[in-house]
N, C-alpha and C. Protein backbone atom coordinates (compact mmCIF):
# COMPACT_ATOMS: atom_id res chain seq x y z
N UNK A 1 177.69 -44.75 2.78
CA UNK A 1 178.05 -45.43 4.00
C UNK A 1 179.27 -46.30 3.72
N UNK A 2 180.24 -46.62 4.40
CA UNK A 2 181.49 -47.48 4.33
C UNK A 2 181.43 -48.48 5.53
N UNK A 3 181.24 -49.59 5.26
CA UNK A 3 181.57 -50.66 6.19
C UNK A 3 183.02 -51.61 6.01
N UNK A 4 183.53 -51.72 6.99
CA UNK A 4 185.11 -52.49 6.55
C UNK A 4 185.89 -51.98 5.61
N UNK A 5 186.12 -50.37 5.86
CA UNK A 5 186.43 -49.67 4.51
C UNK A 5 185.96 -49.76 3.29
N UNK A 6 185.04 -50.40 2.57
CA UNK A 6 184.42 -50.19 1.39
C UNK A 6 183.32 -49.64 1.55
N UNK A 7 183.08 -48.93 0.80
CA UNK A 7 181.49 -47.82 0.30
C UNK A 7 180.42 -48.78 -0.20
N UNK A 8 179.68 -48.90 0.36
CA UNK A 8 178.07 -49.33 0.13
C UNK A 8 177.15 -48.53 -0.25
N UNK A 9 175.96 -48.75 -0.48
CA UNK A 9 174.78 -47.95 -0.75
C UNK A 9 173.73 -49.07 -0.35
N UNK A 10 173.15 -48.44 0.39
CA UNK A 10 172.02 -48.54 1.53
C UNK A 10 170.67 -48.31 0.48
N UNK A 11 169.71 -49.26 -0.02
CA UNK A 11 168.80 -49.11 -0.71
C UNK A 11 167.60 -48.60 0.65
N UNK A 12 166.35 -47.58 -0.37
CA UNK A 12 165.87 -47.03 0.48
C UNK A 12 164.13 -47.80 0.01
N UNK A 13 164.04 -48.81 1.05
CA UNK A 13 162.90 -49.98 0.10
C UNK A 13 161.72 -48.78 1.07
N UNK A 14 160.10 -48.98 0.28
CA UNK A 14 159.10 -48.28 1.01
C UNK A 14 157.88 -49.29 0.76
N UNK A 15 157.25 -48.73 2.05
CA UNK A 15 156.00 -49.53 1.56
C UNK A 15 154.74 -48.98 0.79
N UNK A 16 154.26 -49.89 0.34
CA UNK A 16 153.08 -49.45 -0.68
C UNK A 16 151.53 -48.11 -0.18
N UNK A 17 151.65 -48.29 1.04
CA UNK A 17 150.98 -47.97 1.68
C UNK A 17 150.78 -46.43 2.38
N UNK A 18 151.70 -45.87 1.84
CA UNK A 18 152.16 -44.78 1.65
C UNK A 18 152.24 -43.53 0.45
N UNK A 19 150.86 -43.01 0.16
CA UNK A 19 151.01 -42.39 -1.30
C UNK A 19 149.70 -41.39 -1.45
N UNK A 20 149.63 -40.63 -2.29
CA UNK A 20 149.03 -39.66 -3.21
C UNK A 20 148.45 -39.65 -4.08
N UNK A 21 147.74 -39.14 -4.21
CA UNK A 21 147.41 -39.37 -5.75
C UNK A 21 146.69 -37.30 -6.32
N UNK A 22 147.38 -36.88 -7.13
CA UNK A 22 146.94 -35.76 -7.27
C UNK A 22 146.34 -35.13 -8.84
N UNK A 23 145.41 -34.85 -9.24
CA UNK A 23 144.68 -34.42 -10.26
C UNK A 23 144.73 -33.07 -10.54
N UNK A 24 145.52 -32.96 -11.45
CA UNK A 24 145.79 -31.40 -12.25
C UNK A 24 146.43 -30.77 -10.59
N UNK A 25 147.14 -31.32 -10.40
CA UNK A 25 148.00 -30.52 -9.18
C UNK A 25 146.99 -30.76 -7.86
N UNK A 26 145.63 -30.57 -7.65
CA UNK A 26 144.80 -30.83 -6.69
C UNK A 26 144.95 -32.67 -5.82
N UNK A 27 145.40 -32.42 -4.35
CA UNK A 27 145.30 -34.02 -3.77
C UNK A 27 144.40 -33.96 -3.55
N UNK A 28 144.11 -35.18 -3.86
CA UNK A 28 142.88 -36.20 -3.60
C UNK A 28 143.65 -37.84 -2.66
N UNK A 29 143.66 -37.03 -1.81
CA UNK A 29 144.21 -37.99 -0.63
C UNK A 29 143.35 -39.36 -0.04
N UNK A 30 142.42 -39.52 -0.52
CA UNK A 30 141.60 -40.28 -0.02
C UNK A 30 141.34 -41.78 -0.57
N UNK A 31 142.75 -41.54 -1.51
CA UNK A 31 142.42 -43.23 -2.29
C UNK A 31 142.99 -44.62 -1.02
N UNK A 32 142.18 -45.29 -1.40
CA UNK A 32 142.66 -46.72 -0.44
C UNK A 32 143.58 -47.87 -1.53
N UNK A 33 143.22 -47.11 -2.79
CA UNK A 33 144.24 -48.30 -3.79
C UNK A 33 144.65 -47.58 -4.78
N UNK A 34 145.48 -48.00 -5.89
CA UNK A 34 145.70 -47.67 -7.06
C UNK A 34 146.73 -48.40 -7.45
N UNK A 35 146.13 -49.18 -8.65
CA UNK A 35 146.24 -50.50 -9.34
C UNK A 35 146.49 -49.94 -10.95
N UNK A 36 147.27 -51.34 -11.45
CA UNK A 36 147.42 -51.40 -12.98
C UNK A 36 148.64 -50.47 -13.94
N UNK A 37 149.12 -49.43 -12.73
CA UNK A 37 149.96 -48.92 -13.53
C UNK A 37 150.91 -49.68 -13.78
N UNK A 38 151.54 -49.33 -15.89
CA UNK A 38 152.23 -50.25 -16.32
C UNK A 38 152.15 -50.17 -17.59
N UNK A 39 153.58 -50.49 -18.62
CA UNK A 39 153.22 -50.08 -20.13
C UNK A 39 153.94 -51.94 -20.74
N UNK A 40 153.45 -51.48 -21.95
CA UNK A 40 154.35 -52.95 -22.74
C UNK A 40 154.55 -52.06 -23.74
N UNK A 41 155.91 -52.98 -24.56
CA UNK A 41 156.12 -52.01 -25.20
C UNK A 41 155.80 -52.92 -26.88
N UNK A 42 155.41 -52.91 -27.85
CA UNK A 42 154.97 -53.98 -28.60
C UNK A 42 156.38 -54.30 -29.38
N UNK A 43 156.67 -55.62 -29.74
CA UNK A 43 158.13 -55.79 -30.32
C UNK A 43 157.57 -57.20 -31.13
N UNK A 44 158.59 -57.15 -32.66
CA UNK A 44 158.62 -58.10 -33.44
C UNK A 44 160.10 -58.89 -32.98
N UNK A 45 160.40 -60.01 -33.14
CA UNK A 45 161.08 -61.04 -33.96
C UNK A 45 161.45 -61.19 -35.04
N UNK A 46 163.04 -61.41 -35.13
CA UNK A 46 163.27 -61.67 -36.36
C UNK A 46 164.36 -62.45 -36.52
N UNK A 47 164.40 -63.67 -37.29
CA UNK A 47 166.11 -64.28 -37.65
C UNK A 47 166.65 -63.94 -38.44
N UNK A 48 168.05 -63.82 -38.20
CA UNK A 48 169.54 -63.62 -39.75
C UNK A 48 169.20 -65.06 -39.73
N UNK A 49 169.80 -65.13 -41.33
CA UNK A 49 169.94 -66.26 -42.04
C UNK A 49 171.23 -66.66 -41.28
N UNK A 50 171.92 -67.93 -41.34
CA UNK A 50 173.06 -68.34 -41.17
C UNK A 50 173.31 -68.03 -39.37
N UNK A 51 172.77 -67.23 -38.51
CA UNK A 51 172.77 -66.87 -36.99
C UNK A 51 171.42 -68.10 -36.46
N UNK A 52 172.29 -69.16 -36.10
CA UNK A 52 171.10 -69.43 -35.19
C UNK A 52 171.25 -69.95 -33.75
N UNK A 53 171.95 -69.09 -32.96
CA UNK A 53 172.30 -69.07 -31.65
C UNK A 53 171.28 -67.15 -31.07
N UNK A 54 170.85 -66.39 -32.04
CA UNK A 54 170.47 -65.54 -31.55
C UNK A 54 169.33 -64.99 -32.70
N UNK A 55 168.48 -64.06 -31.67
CA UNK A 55 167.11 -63.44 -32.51
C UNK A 55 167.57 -62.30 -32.24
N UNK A 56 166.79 -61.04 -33.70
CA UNK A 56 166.81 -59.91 -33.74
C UNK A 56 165.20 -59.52 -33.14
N UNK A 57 165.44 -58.38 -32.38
CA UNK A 57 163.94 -57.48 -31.97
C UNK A 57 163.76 -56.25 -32.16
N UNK A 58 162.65 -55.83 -32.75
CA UNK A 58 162.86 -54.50 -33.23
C UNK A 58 161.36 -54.09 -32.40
N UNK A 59 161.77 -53.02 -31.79
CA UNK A 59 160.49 -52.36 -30.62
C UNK A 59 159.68 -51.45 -31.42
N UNK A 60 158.51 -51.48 -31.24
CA UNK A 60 157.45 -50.51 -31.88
C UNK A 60 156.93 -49.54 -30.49
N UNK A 61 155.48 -49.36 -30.91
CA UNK A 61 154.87 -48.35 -30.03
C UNK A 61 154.81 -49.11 -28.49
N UNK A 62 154.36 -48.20 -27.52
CA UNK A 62 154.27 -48.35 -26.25
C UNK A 62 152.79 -48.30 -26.24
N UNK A 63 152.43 -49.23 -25.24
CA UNK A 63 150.87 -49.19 -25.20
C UNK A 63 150.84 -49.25 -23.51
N UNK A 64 150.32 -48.64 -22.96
CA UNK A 64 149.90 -48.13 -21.49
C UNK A 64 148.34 -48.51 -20.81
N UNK A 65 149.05 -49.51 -19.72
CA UNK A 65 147.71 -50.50 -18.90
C UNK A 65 146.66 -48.94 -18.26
N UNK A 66 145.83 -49.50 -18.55
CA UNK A 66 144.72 -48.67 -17.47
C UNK A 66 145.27 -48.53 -15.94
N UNK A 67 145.07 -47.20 -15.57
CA UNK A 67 145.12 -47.70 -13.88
C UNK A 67 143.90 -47.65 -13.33
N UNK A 68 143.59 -48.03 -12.27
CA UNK A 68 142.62 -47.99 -11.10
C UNK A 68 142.64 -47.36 -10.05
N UNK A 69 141.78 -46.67 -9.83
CA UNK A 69 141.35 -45.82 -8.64
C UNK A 69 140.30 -46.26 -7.67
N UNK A 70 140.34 -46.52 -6.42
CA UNK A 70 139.77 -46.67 -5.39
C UNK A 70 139.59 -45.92 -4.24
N UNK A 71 138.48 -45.54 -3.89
CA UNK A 71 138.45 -44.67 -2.61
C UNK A 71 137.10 -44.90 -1.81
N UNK A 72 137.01 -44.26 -0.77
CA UNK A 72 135.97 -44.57 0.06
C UNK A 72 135.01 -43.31 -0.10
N UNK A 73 133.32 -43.61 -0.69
CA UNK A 73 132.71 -42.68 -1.42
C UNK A 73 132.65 -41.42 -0.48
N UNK A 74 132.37 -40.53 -0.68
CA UNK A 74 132.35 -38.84 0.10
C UNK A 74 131.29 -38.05 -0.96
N UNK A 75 131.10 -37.02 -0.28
CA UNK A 75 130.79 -36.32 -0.33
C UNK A 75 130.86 -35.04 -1.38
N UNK A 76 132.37 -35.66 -1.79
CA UNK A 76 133.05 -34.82 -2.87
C UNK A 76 132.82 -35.30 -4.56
N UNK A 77 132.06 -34.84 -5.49
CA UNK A 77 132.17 -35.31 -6.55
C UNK A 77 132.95 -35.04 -7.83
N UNK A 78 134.39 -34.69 -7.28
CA UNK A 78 135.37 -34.43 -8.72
C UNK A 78 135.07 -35.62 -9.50
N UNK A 79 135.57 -36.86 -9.34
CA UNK A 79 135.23 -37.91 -9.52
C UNK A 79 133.90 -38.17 -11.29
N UNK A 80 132.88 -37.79 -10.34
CA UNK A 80 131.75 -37.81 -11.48
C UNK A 80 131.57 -36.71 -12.23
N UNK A 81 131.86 -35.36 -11.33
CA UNK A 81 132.16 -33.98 -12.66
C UNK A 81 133.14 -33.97 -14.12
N UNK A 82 134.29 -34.88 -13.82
CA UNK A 82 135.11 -35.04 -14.66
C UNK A 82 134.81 -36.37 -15.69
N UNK A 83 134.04 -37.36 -15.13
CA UNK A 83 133.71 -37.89 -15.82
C UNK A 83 132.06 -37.91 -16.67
N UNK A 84 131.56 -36.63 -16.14
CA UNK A 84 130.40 -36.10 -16.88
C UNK A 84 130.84 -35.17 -18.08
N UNK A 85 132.08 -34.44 -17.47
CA UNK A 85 132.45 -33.52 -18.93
C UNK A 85 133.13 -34.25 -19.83
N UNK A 86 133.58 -35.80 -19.69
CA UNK A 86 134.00 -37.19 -20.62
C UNK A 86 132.71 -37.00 -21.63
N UNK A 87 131.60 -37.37 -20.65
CA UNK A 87 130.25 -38.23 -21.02
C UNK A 87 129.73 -36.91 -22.46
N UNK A 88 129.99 -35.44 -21.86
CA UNK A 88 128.95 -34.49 -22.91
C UNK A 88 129.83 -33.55 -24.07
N UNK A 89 130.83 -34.99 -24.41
CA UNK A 89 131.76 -34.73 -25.63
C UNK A 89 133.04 -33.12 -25.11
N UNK A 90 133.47 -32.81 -23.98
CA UNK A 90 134.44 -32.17 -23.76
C UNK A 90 135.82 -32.89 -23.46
N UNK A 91 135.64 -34.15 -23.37
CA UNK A 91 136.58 -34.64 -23.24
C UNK A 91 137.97 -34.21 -22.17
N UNK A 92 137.64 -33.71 -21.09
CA UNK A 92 138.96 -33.10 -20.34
C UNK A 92 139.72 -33.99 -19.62
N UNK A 93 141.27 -34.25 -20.28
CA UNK A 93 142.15 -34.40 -20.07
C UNK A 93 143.18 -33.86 -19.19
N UNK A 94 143.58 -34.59 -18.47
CA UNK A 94 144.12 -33.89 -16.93
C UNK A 94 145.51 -34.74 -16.96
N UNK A 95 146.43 -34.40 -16.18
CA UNK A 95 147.42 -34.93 -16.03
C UNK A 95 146.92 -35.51 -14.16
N UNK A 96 147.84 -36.60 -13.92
CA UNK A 96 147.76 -37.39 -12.65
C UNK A 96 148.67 -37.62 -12.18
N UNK A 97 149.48 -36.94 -10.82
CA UNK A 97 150.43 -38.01 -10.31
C UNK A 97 149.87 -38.83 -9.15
N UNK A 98 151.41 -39.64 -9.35
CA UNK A 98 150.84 -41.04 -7.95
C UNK A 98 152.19 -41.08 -7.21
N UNK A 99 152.37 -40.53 -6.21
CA UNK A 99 153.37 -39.83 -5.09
C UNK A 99 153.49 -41.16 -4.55
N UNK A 100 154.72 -42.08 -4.28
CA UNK A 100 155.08 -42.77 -2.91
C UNK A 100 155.88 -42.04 -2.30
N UNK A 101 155.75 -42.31 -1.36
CA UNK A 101 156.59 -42.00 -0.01
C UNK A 101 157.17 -42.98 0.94
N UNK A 102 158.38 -42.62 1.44
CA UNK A 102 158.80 -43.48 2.47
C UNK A 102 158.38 -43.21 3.85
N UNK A 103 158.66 -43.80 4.80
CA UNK A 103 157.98 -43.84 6.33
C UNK A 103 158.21 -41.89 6.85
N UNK A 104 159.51 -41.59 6.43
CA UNK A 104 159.96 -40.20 6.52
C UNK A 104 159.34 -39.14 5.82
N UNK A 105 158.00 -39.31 5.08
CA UNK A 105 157.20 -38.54 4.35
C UNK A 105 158.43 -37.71 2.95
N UNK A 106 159.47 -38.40 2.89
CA UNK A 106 159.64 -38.09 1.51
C UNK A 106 159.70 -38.46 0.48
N UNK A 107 159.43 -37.83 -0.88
CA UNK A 107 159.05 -38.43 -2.27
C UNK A 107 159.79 -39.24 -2.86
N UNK A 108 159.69 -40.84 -2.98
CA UNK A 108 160.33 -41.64 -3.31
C UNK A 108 160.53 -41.59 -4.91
N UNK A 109 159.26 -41.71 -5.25
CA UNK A 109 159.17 -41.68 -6.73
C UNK A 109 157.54 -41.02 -7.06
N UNK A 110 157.68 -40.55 -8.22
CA UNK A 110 156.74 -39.94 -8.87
C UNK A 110 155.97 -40.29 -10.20
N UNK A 111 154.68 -40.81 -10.15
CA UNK A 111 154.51 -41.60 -11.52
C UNK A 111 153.45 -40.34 -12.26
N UNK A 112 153.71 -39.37 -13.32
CA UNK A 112 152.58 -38.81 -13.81
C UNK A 112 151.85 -39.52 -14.59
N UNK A 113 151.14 -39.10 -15.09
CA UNK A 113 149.93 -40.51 -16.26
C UNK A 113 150.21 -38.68 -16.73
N UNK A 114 150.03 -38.74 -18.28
CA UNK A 114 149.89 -37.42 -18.98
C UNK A 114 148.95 -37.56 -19.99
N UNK A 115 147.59 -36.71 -19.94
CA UNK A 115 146.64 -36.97 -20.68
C UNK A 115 145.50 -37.72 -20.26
N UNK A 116 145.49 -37.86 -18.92
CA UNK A 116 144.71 -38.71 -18.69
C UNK A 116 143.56 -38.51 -18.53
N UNK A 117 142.21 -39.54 -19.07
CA UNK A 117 140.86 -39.24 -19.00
C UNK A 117 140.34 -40.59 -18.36
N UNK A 118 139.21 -40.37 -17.78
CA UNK A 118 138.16 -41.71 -17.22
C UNK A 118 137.62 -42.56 -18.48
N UNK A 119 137.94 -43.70 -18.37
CA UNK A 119 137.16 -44.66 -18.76
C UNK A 119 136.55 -45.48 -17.99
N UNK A 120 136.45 -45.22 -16.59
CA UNK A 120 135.17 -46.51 -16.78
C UNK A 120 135.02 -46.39 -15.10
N UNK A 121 134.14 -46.53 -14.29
CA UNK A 121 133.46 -46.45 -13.12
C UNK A 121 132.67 -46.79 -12.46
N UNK A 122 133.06 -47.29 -11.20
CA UNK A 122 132.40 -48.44 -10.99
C UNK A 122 131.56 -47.70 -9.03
N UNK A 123 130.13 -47.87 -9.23
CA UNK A 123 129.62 -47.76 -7.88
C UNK A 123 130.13 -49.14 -6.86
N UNK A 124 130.20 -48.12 -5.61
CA UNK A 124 130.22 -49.65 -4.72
C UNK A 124 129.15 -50.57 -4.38
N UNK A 125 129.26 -52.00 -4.33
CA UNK A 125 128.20 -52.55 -3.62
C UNK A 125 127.50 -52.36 -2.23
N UNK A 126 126.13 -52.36 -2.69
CA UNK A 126 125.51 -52.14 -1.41
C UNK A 126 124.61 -52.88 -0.75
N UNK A 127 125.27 -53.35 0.25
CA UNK A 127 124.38 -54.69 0.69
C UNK A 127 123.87 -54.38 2.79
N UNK A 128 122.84 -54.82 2.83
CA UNK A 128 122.24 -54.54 4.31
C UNK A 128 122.88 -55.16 5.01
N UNK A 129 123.38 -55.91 5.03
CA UNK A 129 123.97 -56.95 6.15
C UNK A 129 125.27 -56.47 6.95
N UNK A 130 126.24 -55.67 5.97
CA UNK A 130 127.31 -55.05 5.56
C UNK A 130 127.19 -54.13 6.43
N UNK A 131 128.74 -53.68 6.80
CA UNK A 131 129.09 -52.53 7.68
C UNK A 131 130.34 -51.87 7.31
N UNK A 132 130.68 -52.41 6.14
CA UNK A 132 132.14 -51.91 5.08
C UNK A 132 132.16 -50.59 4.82
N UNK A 133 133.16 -50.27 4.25
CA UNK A 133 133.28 -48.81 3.74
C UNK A 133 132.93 -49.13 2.63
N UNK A 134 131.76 -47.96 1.86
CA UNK A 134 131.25 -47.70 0.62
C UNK A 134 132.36 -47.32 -0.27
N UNK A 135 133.45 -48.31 -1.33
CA UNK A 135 134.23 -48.05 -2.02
C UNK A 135 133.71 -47.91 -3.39
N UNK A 136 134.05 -46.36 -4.06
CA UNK A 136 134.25 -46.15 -5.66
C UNK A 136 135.14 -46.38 -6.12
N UNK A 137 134.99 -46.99 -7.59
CA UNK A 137 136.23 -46.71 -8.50
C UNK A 137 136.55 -45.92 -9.53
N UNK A 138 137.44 -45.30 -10.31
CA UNK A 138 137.29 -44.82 -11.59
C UNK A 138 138.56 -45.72 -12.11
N UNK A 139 138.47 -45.83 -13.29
CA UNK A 139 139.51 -46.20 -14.34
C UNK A 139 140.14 -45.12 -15.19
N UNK A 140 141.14 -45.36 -15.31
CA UNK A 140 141.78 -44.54 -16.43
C UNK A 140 142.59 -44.04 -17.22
N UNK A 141 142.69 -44.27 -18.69
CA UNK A 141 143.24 -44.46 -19.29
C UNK A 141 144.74 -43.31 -19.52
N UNK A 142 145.56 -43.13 -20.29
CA UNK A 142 146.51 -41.98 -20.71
C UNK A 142 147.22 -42.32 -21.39
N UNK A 143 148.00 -40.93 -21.73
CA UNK A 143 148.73 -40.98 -23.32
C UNK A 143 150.46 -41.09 -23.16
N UNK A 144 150.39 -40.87 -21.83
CA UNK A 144 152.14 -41.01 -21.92
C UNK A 144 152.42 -41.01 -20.24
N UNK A 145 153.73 -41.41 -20.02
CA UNK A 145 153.97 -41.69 -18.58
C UNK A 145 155.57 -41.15 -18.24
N UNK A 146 155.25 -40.36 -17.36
CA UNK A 146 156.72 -39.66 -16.83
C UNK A 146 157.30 -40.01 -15.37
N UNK A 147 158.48 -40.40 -15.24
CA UNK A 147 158.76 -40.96 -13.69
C UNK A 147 159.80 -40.12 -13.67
N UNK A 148 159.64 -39.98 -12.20
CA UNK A 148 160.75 -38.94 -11.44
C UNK A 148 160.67 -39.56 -10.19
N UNK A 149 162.16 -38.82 -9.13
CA UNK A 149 162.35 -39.18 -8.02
C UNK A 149 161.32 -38.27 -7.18
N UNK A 150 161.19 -37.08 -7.54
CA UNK A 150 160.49 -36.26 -6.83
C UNK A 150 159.00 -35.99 -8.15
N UNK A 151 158.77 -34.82 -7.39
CA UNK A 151 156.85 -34.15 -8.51
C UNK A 151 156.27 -33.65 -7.73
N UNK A 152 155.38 -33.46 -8.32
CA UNK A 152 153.76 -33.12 -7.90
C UNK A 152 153.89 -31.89 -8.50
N UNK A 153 152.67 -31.20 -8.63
CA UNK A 153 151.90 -30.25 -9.42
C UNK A 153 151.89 -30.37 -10.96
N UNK A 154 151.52 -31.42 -11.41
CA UNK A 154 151.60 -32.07 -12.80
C UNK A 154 151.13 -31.14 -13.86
N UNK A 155 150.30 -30.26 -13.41
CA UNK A 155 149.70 -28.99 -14.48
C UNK A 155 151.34 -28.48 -14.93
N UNK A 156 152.32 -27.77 -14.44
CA UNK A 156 153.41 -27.39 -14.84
C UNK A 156 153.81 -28.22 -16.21
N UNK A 157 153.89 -29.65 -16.52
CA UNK A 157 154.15 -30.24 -17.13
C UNK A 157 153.59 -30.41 -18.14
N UNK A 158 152.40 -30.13 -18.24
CA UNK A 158 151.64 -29.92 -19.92
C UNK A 158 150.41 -29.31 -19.44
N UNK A 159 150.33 -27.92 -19.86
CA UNK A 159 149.17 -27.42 -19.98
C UNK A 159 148.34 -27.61 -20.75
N UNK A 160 148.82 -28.09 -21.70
CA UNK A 160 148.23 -28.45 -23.05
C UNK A 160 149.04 -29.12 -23.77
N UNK A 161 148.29 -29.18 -25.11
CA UNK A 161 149.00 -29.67 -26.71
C UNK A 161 149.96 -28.60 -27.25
N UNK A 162 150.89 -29.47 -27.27
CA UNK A 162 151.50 -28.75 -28.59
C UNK A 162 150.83 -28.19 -29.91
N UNK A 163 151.45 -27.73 -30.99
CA UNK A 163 150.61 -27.34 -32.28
C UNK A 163 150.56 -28.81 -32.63
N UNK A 164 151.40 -30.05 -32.60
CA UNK A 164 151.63 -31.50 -33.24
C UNK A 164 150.46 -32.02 -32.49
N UNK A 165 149.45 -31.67 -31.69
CA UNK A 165 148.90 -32.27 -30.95
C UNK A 165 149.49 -33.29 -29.98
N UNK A 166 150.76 -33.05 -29.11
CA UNK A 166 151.14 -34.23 -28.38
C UNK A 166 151.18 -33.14 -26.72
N UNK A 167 151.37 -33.87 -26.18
CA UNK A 167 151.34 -32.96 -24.22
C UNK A 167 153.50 -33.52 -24.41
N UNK A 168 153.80 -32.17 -23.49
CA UNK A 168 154.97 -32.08 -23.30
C UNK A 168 155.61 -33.02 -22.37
N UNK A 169 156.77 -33.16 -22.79
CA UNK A 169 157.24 -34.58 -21.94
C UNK A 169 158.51 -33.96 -21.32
């Protein structure tokens, strides 16, 4: 865009409220949240002798926050199937994306989680008085994180391990 003869760029802001969430390529459209995504990356400190206006940092491994899953309970139990084949030592590992979108239904950004398995799940409360929606959660953890402007069908992206044992990036 050019206003007063100079070229601008028009940022394209979206709201949160707008998104996907898809498991081994399958949507699961029905989440009401998804929380926690986020990595740190671990880093030391260090001083030169004789420099003391500045510190050296040297970055190590990346360690990756849990995310959270929320939805309103159904009928459907991927949810607890996947975290039953956790529970009876198969361990299946799935890749996840988390689709925003802007008001125009197109893909803003694309967050995969790669490797990802359930850790942890939570029933909703259930109380008589109450007329709420019955919300589940799952948690869950992963081994690496890929962002793009666009995605979805995250199976393409690692079917598996390498022979090194790592999922393709």
């Amino acid at each position: 865009m050019v206003r007063n003869g100079n070229p601008t760029t028009e940022l394209n802001y979206v709201a949160t409220n707008h998104f996907y969430v898809e498991i081994n390529s399958n949507i699961r459209a029905s989440f009401s949240e998804c929380s926690g995504l986020g990595m740190n990356i671990k880093r030391e400190s260090y001083f030169e002798g004789g420099v003391n206006d500045q510190q050296r940092i040297v970055l190590g491994q990346v360690e990756f926050a849990d995310v959270t899953l929320k939805r309103g309970l159904t009928n459907d139990f991927a949810f607890w199937e996947w975290i039953s084949q956790t529970l009876s030592q198969m361990r299946q590992r799935r890749n996840v994306n988390i689709l925003l979108f802007n008001q125009s239904g197109e893909t803003m950004q694309c967050w995969t989680l790669l490797g990802a398995v359930p850790v942890g799940w939570k029933a909703p409360a259930l109380q008589a008085d109450a007329s709420s929606v019955a919300i589940e959660e799952l948690t869950l953890s992963y081994e690496g994180l890929k962002v793009e402007k666009s995605g979805g069908g995250a199976i393409h992206l690692s079917n598996g391990r390498d022979k090194r044992g790592y999922f393709a990036s």
